[in-house]
N, C-alpha and C. Protein backbone atom coordinates (compact mmCIF):
# COMPACT_ATOMS: atom_id res chain seq x y z
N UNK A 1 6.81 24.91 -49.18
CA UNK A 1 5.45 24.45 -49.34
C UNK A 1 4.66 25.55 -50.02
N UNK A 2 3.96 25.34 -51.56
CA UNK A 2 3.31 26.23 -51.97
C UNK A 2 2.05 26.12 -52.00
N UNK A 3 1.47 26.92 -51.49
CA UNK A 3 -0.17 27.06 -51.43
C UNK A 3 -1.45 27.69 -52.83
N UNK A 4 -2.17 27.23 -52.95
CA UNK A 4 -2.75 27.96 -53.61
C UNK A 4 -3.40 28.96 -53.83
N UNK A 5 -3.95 30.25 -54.19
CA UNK A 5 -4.06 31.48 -54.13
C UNK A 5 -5.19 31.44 -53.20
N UNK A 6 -5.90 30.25 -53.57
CA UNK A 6 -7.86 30.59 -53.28
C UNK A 6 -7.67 29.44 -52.07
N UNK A 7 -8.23 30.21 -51.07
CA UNK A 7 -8.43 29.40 -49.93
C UNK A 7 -9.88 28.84 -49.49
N UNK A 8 -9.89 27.66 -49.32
CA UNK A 8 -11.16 27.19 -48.78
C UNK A 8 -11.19 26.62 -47.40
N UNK A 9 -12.46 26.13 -47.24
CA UNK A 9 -12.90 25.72 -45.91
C UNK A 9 -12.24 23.98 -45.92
N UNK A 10 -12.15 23.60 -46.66
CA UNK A 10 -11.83 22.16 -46.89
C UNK A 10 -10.55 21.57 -46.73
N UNK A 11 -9.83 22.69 -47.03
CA UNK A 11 -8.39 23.06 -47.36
C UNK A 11 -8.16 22.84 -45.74
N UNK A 12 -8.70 24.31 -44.68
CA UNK A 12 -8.55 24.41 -43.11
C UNK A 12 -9.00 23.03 -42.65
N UNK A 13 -9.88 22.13 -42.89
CA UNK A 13 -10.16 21.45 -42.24
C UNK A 13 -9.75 20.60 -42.13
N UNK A 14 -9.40 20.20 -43.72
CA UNK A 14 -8.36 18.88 -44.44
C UNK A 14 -6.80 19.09 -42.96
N UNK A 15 -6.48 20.23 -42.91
CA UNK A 15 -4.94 20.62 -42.23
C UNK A 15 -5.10 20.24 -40.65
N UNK A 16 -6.66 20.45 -40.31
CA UNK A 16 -7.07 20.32 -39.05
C UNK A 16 -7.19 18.86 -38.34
N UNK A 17 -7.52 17.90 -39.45
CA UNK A 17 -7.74 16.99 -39.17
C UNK A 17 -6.20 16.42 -39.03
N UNK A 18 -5.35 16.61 -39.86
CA UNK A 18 -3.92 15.92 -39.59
C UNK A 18 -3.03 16.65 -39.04
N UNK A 19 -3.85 17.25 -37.80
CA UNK A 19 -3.02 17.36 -36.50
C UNK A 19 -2.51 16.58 -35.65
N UNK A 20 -1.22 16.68 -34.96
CA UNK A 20 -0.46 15.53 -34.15
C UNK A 20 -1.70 15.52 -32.83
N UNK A 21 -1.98 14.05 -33.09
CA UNK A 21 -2.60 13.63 -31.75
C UNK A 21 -1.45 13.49 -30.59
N UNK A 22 -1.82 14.15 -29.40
CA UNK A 22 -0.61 14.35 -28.01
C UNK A 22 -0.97 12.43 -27.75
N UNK A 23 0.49 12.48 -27.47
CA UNK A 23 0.55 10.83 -26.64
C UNK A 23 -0.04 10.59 -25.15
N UNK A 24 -0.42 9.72 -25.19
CA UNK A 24 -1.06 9.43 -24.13
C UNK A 24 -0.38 9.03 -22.96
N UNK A 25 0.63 8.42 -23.17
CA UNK A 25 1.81 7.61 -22.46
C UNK A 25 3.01 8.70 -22.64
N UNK A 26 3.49 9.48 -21.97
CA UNK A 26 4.87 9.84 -21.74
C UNK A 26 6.22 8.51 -22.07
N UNK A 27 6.34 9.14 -23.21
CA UNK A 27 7.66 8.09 -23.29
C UNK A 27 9.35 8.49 -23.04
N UNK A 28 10.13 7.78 -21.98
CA UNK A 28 11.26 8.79 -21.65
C UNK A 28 12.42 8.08 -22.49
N UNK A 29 11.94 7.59 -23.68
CA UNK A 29 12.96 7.41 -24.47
C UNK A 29 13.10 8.73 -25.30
N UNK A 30 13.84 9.67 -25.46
CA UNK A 30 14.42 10.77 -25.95
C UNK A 30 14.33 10.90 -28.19
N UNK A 31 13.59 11.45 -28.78
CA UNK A 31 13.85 11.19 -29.86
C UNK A 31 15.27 12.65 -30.26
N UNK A 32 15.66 12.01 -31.70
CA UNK A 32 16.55 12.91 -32.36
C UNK A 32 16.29 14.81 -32.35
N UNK A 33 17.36 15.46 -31.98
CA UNK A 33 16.57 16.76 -31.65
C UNK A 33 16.20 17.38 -33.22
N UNK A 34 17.01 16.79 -34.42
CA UNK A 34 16.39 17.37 -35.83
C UNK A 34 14.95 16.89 -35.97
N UNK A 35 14.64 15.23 -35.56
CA UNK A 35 13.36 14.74 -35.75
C UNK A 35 12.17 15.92 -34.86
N UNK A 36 12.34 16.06 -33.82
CA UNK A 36 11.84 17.29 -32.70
C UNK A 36 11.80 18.36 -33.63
N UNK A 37 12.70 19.23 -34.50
CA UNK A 37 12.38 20.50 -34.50
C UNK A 37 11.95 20.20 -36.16
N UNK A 38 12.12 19.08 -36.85
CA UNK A 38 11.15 19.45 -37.99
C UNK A 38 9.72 19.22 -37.86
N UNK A 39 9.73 18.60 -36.76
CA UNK A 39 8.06 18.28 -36.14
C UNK A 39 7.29 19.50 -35.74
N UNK A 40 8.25 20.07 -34.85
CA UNK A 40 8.05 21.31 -34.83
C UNK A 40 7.76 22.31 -35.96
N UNK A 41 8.48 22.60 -36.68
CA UNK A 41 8.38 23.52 -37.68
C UNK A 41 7.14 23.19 -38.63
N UNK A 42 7.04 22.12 -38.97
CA UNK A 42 5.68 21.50 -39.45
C UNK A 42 4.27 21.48 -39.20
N UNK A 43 4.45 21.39 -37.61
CA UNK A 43 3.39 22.00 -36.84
C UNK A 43 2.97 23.16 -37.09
N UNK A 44 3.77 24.05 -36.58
CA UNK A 44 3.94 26.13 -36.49
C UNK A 44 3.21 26.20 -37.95
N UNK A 45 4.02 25.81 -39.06
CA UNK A 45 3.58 25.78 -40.62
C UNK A 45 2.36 25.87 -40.37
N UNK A 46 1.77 24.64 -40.16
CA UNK A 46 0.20 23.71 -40.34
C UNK A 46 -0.96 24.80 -39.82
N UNK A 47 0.03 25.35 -38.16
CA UNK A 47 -1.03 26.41 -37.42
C UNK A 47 -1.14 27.72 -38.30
N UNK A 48 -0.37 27.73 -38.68
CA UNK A 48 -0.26 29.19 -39.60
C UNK A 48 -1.11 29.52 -40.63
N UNK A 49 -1.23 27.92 -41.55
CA UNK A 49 -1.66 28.23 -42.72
C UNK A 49 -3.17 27.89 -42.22
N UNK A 50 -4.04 27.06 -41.22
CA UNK A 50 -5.29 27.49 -40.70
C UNK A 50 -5.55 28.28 -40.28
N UNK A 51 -4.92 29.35 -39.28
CA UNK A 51 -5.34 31.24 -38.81
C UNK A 51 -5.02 31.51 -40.17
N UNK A 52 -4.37 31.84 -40.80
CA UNK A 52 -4.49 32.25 -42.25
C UNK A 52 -5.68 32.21 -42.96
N UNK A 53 -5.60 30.75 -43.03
CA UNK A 53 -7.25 30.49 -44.25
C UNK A 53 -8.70 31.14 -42.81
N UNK A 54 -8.61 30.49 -41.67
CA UNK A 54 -9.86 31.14 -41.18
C UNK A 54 -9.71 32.37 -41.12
N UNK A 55 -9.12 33.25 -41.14
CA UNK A 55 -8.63 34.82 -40.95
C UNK A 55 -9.31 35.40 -42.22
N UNK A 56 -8.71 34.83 -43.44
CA UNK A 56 -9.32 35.13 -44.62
C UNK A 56 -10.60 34.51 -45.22
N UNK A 57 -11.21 33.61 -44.90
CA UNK A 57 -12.45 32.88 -44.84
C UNK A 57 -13.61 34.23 -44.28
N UNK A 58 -13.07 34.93 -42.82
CA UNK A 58 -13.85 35.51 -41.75
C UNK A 58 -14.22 36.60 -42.81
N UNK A 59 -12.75 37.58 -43.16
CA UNK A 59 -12.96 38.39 -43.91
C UNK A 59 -14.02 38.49 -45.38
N UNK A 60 -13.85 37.13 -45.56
CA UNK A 60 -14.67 37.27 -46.90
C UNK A 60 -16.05 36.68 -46.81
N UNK A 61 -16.54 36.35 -45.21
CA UNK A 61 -17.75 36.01 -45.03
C UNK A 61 -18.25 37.51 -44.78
N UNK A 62 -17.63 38.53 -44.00
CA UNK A 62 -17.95 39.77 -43.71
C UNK A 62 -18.32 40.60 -44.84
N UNK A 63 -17.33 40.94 -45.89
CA UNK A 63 -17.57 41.24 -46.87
C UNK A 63 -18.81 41.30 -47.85
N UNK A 64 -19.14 39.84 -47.98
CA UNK A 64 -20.31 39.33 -48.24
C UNK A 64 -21.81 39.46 -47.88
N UNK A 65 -21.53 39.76 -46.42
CA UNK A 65 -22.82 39.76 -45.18
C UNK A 65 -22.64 41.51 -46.15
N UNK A 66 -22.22 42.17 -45.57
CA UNK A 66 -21.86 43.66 -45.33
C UNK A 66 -22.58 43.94 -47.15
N UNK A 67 -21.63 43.37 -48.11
CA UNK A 67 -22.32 43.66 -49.68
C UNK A 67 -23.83 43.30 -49.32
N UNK A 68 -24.30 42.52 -49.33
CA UNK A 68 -25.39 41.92 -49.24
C UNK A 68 -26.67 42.97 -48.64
N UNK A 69 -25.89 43.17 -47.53
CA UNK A 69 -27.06 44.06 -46.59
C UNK A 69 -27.03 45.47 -47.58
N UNK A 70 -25.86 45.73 -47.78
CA UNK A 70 -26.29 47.21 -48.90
C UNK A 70 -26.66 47.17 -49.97
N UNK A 71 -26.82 46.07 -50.62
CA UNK A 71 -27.63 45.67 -51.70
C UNK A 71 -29.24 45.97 -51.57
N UNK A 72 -29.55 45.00 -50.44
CA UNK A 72 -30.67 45.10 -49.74
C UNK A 72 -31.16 46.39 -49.79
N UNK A 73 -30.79 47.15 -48.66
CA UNK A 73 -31.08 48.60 -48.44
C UNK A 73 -31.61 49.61 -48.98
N UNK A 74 -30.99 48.99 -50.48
CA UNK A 74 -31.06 50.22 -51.45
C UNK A 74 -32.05 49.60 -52.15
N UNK A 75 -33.19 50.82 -52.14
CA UNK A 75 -34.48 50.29 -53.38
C UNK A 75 -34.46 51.43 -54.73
N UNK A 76 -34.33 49.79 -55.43
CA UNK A 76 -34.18 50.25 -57.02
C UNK A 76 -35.60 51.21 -57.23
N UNK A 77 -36.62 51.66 -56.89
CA UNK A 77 -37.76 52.48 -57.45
C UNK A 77 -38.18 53.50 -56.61
């Protein structure tokens, strides 16, 4: 799965929203254990690449705040 360089908020949210809703009903019919662990792995993926993008989202809101305020600070006269 290839991602694109530039991460957005739309991107995390878009991933957030097509999270597995948990069943409501316990079902004790047993599925396939490959069907189970690519579900799995898909998941882990999905969580990864949202701490990722918010991780780097955080950083580059900080960045921003932080430029900003030393911009501020400093008087041009």
């Amino acid at each position: 799965m290839s991602h694109p360089k530039m991460v957005t908020s739309a991107e995390a949210d878009r991933l957030e929203r097509h999270r597995a809703v948990p069943d409501a009903i316990p079902t004790l019919t047993p599925g396939g254990s490959l069907q189970y662990q690519t579900d799995y792995d898909m998941q882990r993926m999905r969580e990864r690449r949202i701490a990722f993008i918010r991780t780097r989202l955080a950083q580059q809101s900080e960045k921003s705040h932080r430029d900003h305020r030393q911009a501020v600070s400093h008087d041009p006269f």
